[in-house]
C-alpha atoms as a PDB file:
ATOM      1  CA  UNK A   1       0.000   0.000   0.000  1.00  0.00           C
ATOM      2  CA  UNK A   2       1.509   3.150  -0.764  1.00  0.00           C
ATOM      3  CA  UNK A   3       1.635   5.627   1.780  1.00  0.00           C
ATOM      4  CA  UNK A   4      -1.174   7.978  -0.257  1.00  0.00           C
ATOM      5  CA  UNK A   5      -3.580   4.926  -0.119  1.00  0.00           C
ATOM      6  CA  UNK A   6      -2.487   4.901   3.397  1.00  0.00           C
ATOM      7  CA  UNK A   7      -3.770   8.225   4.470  1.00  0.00           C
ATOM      8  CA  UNK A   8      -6.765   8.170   2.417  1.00  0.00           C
ATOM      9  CA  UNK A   9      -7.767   4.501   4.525  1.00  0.00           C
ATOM     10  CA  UNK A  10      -6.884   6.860   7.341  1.00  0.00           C
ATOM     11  CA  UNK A  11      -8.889   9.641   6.559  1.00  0.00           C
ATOM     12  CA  UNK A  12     -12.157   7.460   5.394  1.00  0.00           C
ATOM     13  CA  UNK A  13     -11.615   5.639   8.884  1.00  0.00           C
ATOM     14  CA  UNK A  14     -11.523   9.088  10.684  1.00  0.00           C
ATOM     15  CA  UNK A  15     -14.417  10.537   9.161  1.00  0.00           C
ATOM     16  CA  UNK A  16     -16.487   7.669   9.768  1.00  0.00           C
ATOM     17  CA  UNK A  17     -16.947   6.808   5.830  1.00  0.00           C
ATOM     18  CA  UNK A  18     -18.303   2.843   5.352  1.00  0.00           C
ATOM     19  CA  UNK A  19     -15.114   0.744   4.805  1.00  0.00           C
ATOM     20  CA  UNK A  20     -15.501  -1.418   1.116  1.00  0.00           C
ATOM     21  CA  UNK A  21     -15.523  -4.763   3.055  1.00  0.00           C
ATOM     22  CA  UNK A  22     -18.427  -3.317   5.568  1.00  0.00           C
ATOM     23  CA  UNK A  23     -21.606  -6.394   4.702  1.00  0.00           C
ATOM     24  CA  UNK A  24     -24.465  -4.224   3.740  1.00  0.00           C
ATOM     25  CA  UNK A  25     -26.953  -3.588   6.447  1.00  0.00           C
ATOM     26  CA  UNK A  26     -30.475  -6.116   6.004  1.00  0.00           C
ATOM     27  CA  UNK A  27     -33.016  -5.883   4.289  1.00  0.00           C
ATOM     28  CA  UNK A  28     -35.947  -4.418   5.941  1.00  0.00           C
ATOM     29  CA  UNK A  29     -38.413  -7.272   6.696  1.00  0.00           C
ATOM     30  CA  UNK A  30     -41.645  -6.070   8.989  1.00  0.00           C
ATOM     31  CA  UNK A  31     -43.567  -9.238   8.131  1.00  0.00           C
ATOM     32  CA  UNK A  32     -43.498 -12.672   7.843  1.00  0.00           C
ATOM     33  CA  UNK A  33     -45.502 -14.872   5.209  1.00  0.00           C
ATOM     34  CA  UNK A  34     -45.510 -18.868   5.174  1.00  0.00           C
ATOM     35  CA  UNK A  35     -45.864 -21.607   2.541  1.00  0.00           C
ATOM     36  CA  UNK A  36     -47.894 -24.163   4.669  1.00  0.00           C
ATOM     37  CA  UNK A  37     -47.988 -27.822   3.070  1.00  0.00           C
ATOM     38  CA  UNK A  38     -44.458 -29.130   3.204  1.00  0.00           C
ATOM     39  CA  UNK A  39     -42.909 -25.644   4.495  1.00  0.00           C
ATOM     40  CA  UNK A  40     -44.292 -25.417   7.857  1.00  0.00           C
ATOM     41  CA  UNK A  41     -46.155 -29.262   7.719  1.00  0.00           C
ATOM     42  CA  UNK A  42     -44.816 -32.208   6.533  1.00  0.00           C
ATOM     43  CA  UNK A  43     -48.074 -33.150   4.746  1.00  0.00           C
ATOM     44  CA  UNK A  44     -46.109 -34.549   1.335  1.00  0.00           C
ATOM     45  CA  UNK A  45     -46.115 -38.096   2.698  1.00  0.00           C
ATOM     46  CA  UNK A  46     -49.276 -37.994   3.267  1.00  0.00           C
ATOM     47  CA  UNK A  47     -50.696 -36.619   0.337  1.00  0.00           C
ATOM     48  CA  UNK A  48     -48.473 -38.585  -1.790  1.00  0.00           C
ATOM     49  CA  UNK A  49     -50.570 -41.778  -0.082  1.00  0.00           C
ATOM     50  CA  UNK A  50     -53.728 -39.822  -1.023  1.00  0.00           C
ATOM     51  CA  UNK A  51     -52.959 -39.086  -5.073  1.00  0.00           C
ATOM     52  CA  UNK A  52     -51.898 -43.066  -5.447  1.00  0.00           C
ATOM     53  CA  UNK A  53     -55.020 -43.920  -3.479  1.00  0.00           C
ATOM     54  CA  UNK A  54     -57.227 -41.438  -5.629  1.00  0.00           C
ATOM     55  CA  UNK A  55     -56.648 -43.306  -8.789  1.00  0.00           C
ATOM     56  CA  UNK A  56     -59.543 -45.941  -7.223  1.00  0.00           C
ATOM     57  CA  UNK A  57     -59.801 -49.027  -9.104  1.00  0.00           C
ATOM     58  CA  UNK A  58     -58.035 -47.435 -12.551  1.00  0.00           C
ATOM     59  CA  UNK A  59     -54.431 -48.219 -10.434  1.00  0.00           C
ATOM     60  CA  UNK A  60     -54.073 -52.017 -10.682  1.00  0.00           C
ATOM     61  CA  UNK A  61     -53.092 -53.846  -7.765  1.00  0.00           C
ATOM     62  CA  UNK A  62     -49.727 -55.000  -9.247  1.00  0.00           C
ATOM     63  CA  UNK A  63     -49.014 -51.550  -9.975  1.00  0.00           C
ATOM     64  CA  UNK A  64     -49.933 -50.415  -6.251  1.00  0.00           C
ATOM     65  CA  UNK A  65     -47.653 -53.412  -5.176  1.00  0.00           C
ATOM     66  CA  UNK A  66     -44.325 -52.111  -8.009  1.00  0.00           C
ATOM     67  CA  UNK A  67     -45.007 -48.507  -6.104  1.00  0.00           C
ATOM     68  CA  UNK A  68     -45.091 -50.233  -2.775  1.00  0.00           C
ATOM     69  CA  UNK A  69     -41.991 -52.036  -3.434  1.00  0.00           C
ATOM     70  CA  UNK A  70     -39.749 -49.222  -5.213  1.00  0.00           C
ATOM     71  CA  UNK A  71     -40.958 -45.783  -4.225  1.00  0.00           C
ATOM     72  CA  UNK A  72     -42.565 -46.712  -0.846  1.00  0.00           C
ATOM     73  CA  UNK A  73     -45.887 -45.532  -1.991  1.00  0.00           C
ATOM     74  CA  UNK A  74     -44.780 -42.668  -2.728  1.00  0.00           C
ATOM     75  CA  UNK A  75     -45.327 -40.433  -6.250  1.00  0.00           C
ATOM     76  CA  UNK A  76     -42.011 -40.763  -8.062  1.00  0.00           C
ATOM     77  CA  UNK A  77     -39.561 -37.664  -7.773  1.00  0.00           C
ATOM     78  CA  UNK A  78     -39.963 -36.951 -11.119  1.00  0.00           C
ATOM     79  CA  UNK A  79     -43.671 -36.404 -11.192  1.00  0.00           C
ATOM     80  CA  UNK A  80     -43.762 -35.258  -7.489  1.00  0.00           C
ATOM     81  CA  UNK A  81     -41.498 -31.798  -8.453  1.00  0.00           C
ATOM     82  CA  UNK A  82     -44.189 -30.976 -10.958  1.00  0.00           C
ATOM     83  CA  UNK A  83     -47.164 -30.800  -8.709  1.00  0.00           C
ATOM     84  CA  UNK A  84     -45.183 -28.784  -5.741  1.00  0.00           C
ATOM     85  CA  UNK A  85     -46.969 -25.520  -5.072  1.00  0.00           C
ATOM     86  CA  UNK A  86     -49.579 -25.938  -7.801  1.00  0.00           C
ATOM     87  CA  UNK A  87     -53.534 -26.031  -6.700  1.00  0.00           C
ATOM     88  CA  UNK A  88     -55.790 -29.053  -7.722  1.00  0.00           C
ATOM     89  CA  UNK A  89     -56.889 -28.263 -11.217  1.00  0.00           C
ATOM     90  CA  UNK A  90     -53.267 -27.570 -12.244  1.00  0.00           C
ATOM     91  CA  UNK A  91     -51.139 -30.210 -10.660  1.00  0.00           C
ATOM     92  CA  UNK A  92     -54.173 -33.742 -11.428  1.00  0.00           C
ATOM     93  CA  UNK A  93     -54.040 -33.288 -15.318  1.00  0.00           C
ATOM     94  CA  UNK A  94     -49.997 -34.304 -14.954  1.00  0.00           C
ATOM     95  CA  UNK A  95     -50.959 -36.830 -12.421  1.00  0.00           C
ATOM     96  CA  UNK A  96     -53.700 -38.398 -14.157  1.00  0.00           C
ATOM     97  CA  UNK A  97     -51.520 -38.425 -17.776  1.00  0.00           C
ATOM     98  CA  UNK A  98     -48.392 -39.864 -15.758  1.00  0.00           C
ATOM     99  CA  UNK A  99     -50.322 -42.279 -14.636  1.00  0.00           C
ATOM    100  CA  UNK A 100     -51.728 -42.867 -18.347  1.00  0.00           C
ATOM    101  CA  UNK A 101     -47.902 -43.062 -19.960  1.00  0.00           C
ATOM    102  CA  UNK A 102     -46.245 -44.648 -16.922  1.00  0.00           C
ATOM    103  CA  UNK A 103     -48.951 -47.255 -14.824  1.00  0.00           C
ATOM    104  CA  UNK A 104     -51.045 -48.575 -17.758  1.00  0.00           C
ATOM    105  CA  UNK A 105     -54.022 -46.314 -16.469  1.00  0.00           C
ATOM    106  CA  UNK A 106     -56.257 -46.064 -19.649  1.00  0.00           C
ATOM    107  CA  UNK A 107     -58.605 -43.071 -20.223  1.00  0.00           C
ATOM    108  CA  UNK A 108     -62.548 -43.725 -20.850  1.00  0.00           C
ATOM    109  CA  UNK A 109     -63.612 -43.712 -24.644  1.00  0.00           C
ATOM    110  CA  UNK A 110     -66.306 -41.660 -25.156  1.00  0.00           C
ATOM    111  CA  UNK A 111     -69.447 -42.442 -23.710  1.00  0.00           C
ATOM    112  CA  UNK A 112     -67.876 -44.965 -21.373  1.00  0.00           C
ATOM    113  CA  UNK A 113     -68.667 -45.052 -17.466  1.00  0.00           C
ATOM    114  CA  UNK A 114     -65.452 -43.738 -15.392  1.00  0.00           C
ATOM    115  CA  UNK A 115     -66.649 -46.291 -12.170  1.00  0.00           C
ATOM    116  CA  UNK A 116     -67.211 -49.693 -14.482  1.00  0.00           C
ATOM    117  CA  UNK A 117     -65.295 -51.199 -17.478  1.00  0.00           C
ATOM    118  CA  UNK A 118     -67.114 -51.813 -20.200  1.00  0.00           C
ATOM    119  CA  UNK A 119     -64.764 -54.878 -20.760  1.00  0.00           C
ATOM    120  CA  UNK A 120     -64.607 -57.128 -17.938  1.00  0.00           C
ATOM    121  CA  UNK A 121     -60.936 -57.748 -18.850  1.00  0.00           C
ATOM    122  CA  UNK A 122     -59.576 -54.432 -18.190  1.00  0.00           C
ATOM    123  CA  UNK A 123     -60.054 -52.411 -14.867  1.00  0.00           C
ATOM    124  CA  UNK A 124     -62.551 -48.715 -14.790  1.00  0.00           C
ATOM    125  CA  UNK A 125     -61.067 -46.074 -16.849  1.00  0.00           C
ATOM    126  CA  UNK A 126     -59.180 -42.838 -14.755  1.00  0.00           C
ATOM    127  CA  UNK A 127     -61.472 -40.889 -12.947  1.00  0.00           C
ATOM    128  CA  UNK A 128     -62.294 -36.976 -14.180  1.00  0.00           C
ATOM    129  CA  UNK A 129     -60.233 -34.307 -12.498  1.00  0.00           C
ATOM    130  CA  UNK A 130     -62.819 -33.174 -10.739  1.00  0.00           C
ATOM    131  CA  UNK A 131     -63.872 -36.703  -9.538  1.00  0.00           C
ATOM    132  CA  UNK A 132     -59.769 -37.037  -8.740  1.00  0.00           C
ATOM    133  CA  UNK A 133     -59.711 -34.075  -6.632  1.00  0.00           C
ATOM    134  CA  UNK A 134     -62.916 -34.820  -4.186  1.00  0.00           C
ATOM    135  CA  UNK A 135     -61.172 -37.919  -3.990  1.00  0.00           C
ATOM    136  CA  UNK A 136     -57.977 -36.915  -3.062  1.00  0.00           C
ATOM    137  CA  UNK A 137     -59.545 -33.971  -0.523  1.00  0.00           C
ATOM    138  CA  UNK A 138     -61.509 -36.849   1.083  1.00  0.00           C
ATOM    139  CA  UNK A 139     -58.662 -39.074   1.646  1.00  0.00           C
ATOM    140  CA  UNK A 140     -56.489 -36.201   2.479  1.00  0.00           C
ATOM    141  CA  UNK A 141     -59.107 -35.181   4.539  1.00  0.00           C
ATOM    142  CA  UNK A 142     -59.070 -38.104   6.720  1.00  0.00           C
ATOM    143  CA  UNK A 143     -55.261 -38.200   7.265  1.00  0.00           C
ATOM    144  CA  UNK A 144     -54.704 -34.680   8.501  1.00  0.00           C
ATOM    145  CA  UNK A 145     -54.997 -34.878  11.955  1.00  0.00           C
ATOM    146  CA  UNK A 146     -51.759 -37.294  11.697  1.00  0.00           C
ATOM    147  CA  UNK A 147     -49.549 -34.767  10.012  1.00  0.00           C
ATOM    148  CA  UNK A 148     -46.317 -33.592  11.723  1.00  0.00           C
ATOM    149  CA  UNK A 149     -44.674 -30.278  12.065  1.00  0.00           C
ATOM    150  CA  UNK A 150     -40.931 -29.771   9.941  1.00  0.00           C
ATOM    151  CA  UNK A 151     -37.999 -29.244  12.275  1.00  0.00           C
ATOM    152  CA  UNK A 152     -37.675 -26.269  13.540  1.00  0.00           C
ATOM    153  CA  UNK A 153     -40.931 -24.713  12.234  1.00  0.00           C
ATOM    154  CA  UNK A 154     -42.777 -24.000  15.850  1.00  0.00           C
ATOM    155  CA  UNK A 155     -39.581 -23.090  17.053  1.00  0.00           C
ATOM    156  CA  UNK A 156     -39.121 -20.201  14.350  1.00  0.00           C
ATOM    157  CA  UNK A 157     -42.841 -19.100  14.686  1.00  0.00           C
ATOM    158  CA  UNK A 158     -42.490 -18.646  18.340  1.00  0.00           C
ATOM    159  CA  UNK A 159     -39.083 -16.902  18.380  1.00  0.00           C
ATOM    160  CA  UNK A 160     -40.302 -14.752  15.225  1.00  0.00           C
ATOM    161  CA  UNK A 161     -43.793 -14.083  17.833  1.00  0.00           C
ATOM    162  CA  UNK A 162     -41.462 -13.126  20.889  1.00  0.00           C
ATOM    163  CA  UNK A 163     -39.878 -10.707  18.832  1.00  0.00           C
ATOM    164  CA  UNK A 164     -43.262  -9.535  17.514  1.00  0.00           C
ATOM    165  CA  UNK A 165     -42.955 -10.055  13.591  1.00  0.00           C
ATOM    166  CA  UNK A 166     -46.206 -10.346  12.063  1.00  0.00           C
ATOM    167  CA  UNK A 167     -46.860 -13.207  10.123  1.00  0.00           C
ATOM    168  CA  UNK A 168     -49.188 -15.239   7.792  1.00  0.00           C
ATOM    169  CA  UNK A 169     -50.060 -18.150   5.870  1.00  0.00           C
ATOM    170  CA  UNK A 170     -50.765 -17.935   2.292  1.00  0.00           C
ATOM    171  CA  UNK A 171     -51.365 -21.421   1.144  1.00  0.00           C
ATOM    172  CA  UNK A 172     -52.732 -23.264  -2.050  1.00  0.00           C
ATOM    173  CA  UNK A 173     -54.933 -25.874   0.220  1.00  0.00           C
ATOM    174  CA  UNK A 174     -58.506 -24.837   0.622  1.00  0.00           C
ATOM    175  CA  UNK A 175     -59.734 -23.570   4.007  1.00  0.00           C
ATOM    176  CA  UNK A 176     -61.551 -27.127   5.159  1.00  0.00           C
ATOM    177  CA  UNK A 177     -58.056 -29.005   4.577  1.00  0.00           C
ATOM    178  CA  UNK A 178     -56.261 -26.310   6.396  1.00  0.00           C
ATOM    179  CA  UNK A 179     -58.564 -25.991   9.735  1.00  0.00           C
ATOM    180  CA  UNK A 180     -58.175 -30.117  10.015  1.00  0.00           C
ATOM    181  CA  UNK A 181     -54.499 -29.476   9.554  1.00  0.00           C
ATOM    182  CA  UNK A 182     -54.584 -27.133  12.135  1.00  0.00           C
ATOM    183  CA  UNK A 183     -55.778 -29.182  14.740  1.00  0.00           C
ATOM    184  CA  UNK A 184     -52.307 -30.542  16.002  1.00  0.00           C
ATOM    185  CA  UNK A 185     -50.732 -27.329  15.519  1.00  0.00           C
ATOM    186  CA  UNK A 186     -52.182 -25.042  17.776  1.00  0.00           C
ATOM    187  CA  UNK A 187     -48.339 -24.064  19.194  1.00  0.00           C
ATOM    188  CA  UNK A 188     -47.643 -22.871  15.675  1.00  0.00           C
ATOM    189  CA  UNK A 189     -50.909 -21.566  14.646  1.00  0.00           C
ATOM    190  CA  UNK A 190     -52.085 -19.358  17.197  1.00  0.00           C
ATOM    191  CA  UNK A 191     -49.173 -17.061  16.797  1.00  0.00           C
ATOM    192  CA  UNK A 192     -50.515 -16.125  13.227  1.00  0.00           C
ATOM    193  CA  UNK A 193     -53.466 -14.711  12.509  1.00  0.00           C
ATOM    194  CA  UNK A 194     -53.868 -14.192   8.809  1.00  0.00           C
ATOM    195  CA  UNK A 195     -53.888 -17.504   6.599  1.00  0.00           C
ATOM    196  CA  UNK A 196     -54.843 -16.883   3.206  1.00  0.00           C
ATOM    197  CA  UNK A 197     -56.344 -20.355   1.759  1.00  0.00           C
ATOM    198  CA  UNK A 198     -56.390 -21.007  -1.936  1.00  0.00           C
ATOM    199  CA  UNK A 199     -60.657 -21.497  -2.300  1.00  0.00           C
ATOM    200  CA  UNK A 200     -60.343 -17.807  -0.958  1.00  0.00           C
ATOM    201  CA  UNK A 201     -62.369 -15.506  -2.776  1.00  0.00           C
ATOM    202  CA  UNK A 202     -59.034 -13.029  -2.960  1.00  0.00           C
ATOM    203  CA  UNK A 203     -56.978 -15.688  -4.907  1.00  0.00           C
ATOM    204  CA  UNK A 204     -58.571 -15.496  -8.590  1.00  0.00           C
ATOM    205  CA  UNK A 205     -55.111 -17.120  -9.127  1.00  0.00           C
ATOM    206  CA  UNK A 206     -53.044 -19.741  -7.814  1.00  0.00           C
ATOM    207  CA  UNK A 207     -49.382 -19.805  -7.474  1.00  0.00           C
ATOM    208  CA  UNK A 208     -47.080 -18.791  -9.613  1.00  0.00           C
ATOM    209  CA  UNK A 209     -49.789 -15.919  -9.520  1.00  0.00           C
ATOM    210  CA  UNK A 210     -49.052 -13.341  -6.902  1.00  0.00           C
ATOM    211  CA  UNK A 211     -52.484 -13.423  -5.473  1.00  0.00           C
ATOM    212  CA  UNK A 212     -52.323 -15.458  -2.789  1.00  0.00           C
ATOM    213  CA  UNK A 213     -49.329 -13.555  -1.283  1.00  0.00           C
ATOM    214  CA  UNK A 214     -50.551 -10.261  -2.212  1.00  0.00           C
ATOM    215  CA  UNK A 215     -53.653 -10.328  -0.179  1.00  0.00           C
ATOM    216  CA  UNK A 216     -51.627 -11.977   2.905  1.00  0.00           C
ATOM    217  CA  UNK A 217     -49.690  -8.702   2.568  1.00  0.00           C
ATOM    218  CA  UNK A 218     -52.685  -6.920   2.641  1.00  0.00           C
ATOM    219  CA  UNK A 219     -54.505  -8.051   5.825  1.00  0.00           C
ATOM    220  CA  UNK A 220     -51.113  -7.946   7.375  1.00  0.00           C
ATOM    221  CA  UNK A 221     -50.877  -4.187   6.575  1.00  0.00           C
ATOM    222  CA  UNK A 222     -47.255  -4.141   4.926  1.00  0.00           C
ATOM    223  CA  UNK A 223     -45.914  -3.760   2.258  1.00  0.00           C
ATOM    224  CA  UNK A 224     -45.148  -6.944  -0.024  1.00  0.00           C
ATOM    225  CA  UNK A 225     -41.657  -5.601  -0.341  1.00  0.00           C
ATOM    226  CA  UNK A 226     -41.172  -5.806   3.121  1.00  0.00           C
ATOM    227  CA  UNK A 227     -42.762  -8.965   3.498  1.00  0.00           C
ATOM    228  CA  UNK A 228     -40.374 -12.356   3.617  1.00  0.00           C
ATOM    229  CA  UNK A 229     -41.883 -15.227   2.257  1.00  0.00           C
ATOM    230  CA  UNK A 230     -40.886 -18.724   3.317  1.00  0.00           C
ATOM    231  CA  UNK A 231     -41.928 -21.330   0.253  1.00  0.00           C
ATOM    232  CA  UNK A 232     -40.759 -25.219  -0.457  1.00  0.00           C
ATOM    233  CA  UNK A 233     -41.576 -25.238  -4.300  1.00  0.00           C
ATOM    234  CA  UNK A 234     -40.684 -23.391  -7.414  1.00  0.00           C
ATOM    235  CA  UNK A 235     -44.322 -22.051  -8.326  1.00  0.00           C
ATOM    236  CA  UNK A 236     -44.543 -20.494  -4.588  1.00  0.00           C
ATOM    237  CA  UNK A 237     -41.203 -18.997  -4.948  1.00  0.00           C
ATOM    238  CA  UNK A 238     -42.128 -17.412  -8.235  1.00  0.00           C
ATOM    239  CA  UNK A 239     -45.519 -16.203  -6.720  1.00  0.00           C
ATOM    240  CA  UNK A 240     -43.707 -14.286  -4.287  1.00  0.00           C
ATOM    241  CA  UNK A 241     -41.038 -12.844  -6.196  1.00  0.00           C
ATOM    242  CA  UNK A 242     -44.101 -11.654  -8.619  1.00  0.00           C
ATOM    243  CA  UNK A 243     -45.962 -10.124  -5.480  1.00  0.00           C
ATOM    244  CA  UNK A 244     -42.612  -8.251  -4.668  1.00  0.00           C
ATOM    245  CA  UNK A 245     -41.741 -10.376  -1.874  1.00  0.00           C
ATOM    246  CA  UNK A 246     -38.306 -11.498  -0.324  1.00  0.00           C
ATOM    247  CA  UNK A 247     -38.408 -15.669  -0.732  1.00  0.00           C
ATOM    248  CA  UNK A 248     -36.166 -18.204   1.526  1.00  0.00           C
ATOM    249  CA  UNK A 249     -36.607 -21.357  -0.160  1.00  0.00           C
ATOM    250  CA  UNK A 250     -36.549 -24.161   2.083  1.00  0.00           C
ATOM    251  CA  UNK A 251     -36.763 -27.469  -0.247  1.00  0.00           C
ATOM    252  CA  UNK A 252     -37.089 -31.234  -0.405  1.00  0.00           C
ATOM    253  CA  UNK A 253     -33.833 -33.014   0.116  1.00  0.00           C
ATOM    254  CA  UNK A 254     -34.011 -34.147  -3.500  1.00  0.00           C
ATOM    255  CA  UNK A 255     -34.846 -30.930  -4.890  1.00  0.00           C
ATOM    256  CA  UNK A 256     -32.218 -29.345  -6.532  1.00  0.00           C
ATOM    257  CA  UNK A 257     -30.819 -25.796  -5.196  1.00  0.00           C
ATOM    258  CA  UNK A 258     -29.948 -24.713  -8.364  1.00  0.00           C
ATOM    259  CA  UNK A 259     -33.594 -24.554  -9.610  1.00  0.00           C
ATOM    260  CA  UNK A 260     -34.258 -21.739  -6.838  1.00  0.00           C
ATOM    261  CA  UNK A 261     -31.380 -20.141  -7.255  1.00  0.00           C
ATOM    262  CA  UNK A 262     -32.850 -20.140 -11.400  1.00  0.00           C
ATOM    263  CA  UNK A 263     -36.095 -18.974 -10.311  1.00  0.00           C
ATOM    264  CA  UNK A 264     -34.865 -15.904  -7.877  1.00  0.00           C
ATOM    265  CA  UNK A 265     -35.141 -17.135  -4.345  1.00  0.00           C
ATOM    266  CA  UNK A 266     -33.193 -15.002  -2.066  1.00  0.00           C
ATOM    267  CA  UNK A 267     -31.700 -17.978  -0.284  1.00  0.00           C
ATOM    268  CA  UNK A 268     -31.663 -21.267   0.101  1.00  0.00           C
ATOM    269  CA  UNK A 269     -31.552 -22.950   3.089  1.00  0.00           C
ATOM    270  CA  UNK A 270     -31.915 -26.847   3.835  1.00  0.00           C
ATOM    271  CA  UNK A 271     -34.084 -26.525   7.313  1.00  0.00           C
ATOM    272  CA  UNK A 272     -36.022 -23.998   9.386  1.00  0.00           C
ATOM    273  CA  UNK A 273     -33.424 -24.554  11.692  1.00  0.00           C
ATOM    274  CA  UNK A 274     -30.760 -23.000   9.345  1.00  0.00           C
ATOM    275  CA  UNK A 275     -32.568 -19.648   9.183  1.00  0.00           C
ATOM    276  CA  UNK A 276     -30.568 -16.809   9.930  1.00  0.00           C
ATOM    277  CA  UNK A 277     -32.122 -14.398  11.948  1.00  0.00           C
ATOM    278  CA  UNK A 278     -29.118 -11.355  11.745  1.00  0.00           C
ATOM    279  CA  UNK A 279     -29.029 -11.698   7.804  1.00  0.00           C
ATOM    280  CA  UNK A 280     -32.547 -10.592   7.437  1.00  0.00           C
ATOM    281  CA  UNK A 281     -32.384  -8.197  10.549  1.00  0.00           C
ATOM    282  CA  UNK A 282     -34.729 -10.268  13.031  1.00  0.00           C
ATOM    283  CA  UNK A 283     -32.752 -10.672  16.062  1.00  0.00           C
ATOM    284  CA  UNK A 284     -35.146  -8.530  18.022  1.00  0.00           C
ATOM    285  CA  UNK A 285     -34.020  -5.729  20.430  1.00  0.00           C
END
């Protein structure tokens, strides 16, 4: 360093001028808005058991038994990425044509009856979407009460209450799902106030649309830009980046980073309890 650089670091140091290496102060975050179904509940299991079992009689038993046997019941990774975030009428078409290309499930032929075959060597054609999503709802439905919390979800809500954040819920379930969900979670739940349910008559739009988001923002009382949004898939990152949110992306294990990173998140971070309360200025006073 020469001894002109020297007195200018002196002089910048004197007059109290930022130094380059300084990290930028946070961003200003004065609420709080939550992803619910696989963000603050682990309810993917368990609707993952519901889609299979929605199929009804068009899923042949052998096929149940291959899923059984090599993804645990479970939809396969491949499909299950697609339908992350998405409400009902988006996210059955690519389960029901999956299904169609990948588990020998045949459509109905015009005129046909979607509950019997009109062959009695091949099983009941797929069921409609709308038949597929009472289905799924009502098996769903029954399972909810049995759904965990992720780690370190109550335990962020409650610090994030003690330090008196608001917060939200702006999810793509509809509200009957969500109050069954609720049950169980009263410790998380009755610190926020505002949950925003996708059969709302607010959300013309589900996510990637905004809509959802925007209106959480709106009974909150802030500002979407100062509103951080906590999301597990792609579409609900995208919804809040279009509302004009701040997004921490906190994904399946077996969901790539990279695709977050692609679609804007403002981090990425592997567990609620990874979350970073100085980087987004919420340590409290």
């Amino acid at each position: 360093m020469t001894p002109r650089t020297c007195k200018l670091a002196a002089d910048a140091q004197e007059s109290g001028a930022p130094s380059r290496s300084a990290a930028p102060p946070p961003p200003k975050v004065s609420a709080v808005i939550f992803d619910l179904d696989g963000t603050l509940l682990d309810t993917e299991t368990l609707s993952c058991t519901a889609v299979l079992d929605a199929f009804g009689p068009s899923l042949s038993e052998e096929m149940r038994q291959m899923l059984r046997d090599t993804e645990n019941y479970k939809l396969p990774w491949e499909l299950k990425k697609q339908t992350l975030g998405l409400q009902g009428h988006a996210w059955i078409p690519l389960v029901l044509e999956y299904g169609k290309r990948h588990w020998n499930v045949r459509a109905a032929e015009d005129g046909e009856s979607r509950t019997t075959a009109t062959d009695a060597d091949l099983p009941p054609p797929a069921p409609s979407v709308s038949e597929f999503w009472q289905r799924w709802e009502t098996q769903l439905s029954d399972m909810c009460r049995k759904v965990d919390a992720l780690p370190g979800a109550a335990e962020l809500v409650e610090i994030l209450a003690e330090r008196n954040v608001p917060m939200a819920i702006s999810t793509s379930s509809r509200r009957v799902a969500v109050e069954k969900k609720r049950e169980r979670h009263e410790r998380i739940f009755r610190h926020i106030p505002v949950v925003v349910c996708g059969d709302d008559a607010a959300v013309k739009s589900g996510k990637p649309a905004p809509d959802g988001f925007l209106e959480a923002a709106r009974q909150l009382g802030v500002d979407p830009s100062e509103c951080l949004v906590f999301e597990d898939a792609i579409a609900g990152v995208q919804s809040a980046r279009a509302a004009g949110c701040k997004s921490v992306a906190v994904p399946d294990p077996r969901m790539e980073s990279d695709a977050f990173v692609e679609a804007k998140a403002d981090e990425v971070i592997r567990s609620m309890e990874d979350f970073d309360y100085a980087k987004w200025g919420l340590l409290g006073t």
